[in-house]
N, C-alpha and C. Protein backbone atom coordinates (compact mmCIF):
# COMPACT_ATOMS: atom_id res chain seq x y z
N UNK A 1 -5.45 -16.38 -4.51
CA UNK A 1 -4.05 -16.40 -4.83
C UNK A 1 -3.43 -17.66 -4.26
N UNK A 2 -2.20 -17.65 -4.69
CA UNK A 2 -1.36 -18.86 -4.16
C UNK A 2 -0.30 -18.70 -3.75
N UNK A 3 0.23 -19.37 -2.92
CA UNK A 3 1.86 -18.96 -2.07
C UNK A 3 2.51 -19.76 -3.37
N UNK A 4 3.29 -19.20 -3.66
CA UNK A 4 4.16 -19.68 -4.87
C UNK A 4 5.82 -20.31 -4.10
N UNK A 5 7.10 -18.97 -4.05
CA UNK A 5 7.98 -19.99 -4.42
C UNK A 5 8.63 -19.70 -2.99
N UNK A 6 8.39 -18.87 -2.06
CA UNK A 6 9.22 -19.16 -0.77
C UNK A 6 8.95 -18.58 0.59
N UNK A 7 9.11 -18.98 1.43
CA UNK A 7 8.81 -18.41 2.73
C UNK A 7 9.93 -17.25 2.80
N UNK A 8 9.80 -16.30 3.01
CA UNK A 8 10.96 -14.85 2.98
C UNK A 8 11.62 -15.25 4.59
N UNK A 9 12.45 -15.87 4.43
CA UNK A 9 13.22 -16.11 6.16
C UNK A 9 14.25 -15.29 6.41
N UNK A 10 15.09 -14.71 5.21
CA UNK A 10 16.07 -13.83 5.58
C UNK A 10 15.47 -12.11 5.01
N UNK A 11 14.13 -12.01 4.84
CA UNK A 11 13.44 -10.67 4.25
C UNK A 11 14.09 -9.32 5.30
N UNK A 12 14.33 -9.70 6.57
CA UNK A 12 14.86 -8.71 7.43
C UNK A 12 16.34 -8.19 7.10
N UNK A 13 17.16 -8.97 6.19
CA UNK A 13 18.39 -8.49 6.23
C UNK A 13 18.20 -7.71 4.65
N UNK A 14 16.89 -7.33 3.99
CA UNK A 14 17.20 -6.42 2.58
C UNK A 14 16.35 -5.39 3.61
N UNK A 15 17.36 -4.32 3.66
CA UNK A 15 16.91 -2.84 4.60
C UNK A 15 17.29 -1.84 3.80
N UNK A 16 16.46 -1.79 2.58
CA UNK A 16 16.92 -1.07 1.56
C UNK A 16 15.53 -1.59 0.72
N UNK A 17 15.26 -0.55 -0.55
CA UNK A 17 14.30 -0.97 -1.49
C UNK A 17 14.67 -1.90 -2.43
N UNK A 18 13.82 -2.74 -2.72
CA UNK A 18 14.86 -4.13 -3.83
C UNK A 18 13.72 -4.48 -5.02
N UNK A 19 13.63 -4.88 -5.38
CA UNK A 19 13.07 -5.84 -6.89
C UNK A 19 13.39 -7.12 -6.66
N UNK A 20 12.15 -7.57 -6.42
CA UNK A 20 11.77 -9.07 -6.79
C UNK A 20 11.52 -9.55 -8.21
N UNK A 21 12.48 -10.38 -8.27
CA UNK A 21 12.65 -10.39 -10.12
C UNK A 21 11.97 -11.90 -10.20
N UNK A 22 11.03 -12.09 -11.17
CA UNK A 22 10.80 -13.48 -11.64
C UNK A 22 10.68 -13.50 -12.77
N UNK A 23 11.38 -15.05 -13.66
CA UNK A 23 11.59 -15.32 -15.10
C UNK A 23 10.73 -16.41 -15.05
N UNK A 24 9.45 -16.04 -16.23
CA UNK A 24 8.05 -16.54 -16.21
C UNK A 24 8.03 -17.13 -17.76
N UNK A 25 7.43 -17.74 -18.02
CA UNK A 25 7.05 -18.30 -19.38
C UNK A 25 5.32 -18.30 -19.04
N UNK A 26 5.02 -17.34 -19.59
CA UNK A 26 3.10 -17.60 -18.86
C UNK A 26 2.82 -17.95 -20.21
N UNK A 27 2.29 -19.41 -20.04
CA UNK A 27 1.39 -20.19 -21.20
C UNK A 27 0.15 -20.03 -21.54
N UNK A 28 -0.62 -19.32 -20.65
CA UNK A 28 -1.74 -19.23 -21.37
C UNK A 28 -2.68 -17.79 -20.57
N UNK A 29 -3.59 -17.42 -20.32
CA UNK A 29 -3.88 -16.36 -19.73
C UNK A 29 -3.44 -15.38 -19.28
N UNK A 30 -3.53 -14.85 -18.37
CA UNK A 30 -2.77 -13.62 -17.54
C UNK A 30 -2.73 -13.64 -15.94
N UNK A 31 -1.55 -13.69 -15.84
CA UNK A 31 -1.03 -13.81 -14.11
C UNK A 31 -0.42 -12.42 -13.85
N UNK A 32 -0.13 -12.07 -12.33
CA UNK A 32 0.04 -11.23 -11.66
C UNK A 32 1.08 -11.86 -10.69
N UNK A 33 1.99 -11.26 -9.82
CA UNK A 33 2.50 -11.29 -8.86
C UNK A 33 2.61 -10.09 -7.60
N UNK A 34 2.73 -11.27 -6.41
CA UNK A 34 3.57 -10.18 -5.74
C UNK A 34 3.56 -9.94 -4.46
N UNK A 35 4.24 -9.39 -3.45
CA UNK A 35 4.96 -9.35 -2.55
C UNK A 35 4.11 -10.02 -1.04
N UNK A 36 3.79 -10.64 -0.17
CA UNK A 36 3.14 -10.38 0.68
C UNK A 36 3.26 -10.66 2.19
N UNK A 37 2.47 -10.15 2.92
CA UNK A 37 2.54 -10.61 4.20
C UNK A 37 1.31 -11.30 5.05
N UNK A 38 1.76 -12.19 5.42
CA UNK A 38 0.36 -12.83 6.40
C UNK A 38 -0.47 -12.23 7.31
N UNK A 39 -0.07 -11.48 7.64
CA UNK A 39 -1.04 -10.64 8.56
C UNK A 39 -1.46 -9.14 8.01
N UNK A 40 -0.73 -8.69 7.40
CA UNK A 40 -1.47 -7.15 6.88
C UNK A 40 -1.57 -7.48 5.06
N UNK A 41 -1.34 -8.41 4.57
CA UNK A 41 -1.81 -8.49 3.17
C UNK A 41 -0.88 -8.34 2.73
N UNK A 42 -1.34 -8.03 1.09
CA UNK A 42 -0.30 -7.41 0.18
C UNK A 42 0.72 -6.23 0.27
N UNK A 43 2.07 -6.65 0.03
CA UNK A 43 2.65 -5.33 0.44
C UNK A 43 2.96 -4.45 -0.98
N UNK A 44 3.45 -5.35 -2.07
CA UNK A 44 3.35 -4.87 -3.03
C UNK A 44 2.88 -5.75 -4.50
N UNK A 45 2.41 -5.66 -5.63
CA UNK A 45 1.78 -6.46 -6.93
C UNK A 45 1.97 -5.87 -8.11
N UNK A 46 2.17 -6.73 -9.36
CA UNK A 46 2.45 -6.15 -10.54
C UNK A 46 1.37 -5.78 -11.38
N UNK A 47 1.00 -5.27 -12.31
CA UNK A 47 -0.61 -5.51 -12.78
C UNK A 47 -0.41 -6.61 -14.14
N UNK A 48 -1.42 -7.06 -15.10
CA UNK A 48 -1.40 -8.31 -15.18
C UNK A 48 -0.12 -8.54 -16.74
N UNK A 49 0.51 -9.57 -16.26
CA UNK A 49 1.52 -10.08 -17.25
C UNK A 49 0.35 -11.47 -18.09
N UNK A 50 0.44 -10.91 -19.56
CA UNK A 50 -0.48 -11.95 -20.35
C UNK A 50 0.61 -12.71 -21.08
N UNK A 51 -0.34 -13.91 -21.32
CA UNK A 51 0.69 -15.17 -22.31
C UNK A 51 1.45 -14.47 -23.34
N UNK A 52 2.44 -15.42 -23.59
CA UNK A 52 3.62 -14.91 -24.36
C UNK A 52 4.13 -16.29 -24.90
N UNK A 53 4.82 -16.42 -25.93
CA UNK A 53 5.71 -17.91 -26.60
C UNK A 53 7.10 -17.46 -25.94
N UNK A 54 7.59 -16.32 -25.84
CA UNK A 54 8.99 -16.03 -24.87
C UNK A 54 8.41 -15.80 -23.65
N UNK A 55 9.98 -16.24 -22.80
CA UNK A 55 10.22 -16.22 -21.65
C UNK A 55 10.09 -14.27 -21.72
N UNK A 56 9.64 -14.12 -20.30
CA UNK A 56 9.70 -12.59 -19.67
C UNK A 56 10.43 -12.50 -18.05
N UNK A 57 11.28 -11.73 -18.06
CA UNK A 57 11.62 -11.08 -17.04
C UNK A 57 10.99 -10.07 -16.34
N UNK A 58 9.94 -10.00 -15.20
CA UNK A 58 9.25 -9.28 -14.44
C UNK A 58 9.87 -8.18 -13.21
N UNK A 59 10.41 -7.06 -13.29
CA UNK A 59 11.32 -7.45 -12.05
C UNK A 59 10.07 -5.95 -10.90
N UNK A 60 9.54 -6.38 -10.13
CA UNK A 60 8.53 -5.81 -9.39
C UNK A 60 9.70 -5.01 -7.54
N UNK A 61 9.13 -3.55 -7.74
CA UNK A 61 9.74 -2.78 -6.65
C UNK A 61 9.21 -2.99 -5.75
N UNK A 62 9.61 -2.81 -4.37
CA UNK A 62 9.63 -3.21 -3.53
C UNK A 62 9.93 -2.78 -2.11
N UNK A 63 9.32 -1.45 -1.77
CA UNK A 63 9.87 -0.51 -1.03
C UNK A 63 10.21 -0.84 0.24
N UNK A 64 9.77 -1.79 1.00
CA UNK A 64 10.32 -2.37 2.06
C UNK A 64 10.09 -3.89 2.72
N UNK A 65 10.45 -4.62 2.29
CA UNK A 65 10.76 -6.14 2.02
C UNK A 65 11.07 -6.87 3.16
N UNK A 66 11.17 -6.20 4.26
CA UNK A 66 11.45 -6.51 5.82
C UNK A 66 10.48 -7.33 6.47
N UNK A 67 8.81 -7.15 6.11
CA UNK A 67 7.63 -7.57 6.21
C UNK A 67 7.28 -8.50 5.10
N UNK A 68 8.18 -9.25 4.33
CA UNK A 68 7.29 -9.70 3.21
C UNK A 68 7.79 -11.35 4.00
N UNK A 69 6.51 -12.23 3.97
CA UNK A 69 6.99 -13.35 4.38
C UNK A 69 6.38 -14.30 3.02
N UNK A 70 5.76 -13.86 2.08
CA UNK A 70 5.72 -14.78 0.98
C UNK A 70 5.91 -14.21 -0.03
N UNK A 71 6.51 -14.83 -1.54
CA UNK A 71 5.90 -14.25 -2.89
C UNK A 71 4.62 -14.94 -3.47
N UNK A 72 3.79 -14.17 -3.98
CA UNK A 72 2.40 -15.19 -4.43
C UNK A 72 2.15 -15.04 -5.92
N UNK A 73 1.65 -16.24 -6.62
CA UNK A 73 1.15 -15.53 -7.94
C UNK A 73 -0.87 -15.30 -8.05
N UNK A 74 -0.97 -14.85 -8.61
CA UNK A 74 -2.68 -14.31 -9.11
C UNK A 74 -2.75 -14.38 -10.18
N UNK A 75 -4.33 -15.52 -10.56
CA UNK A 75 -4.65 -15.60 -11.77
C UNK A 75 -5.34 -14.50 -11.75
N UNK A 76 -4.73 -13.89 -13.11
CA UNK A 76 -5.68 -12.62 -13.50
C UNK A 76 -6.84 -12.41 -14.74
N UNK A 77 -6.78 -13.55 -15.17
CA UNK A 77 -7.86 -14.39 -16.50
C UNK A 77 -9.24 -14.16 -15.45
N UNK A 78 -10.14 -14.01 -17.06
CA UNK A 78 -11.27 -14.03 -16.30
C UNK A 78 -12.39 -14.45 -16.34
N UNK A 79 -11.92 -15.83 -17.95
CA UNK A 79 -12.53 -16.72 -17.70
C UNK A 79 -11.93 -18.29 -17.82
N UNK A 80 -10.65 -18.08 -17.90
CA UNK A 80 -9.77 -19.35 -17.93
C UNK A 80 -8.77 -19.09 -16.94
N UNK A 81 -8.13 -20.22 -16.12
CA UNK A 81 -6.77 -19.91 -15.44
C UNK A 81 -5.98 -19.72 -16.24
N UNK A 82 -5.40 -19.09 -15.75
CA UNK A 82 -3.68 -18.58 -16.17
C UNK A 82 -2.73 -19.75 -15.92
N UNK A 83 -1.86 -19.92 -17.03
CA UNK A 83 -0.64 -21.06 -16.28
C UNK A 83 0.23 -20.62 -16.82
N UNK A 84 1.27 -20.93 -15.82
CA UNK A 84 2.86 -19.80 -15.66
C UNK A 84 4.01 -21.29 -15.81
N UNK A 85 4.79 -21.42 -16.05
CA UNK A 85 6.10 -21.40 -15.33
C UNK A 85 7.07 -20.45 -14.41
N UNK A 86 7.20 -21.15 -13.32
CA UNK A 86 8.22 -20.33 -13.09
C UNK A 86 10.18 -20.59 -13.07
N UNK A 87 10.72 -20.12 -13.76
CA UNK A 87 12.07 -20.57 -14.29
C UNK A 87 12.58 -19.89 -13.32
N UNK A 88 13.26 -19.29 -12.87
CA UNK A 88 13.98 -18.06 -11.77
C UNK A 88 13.31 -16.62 -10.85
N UNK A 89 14.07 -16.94 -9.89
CA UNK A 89 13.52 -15.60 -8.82
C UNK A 89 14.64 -14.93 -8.07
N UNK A 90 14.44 -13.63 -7.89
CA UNK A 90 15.81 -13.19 -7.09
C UNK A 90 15.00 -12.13 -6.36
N UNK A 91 15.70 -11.71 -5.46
CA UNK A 91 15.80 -10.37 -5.25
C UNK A 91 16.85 -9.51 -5.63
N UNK A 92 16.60 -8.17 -5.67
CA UNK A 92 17.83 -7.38 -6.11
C UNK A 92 17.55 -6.03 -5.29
N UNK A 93 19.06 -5.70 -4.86
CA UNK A 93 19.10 -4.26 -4.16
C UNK A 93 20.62 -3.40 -4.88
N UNK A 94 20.46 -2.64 -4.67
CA UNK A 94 21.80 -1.48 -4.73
C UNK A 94 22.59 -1.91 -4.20
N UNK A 95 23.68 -1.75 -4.55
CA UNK A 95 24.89 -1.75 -4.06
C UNK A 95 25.42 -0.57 -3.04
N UNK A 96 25.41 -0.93 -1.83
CA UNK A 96 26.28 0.79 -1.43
C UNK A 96 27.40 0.68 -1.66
N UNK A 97 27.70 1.93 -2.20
CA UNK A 97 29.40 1.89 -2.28
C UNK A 97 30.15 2.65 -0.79
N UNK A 98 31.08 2.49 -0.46
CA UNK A 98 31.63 2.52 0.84
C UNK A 98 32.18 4.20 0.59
């Protein structure tokens, strides 16, 4: 796998379950994403997103995001790499209402 798009530096302040959303254009094979940590692994992964001519919105759950210090992608081809764009990333949580 590969460390893709960020070091998680503020991952401690989503204390709540969230969705890691990424907007992908995968050009050719099939990629995977998803959540991880450097010392105990994967925390959470999508199973495999295949090429497409449209853009896709992925948005992967995320039950506790406090531990995640990277997002990664995975070629999931299995006999060619996969190649992605990646156009946008977020996280997303609930809103509490007061």
């Amino acid at each position: 796998f590969r460390r893709l798009l960020f070091r998680s530096t503020h991952a401690a302040d989503v204390t709540t379950p969230c969705w890691v959303a990424l907007k992908l254009l995968v050009r050719s094979g099939r990629i995977g994403f998803g959540v991880f940590n450097r010392t105990t692994g994967i925390i959470a992964k999508t199973l495999d997103i295949a090429a497409s001519p449209e853009i896709q919105t992925v948005a992967l759950p995320v039950p506790d995001f406090r531990a995640a210090t990277d997002i990664v992608l995975f070629n999931q081809s299995l006999l060619v790499g996969g190649q992605v764009d990646v156009l946008d990333a977020s996280v997303l949580v609930e809103r509490k209402t007061p």
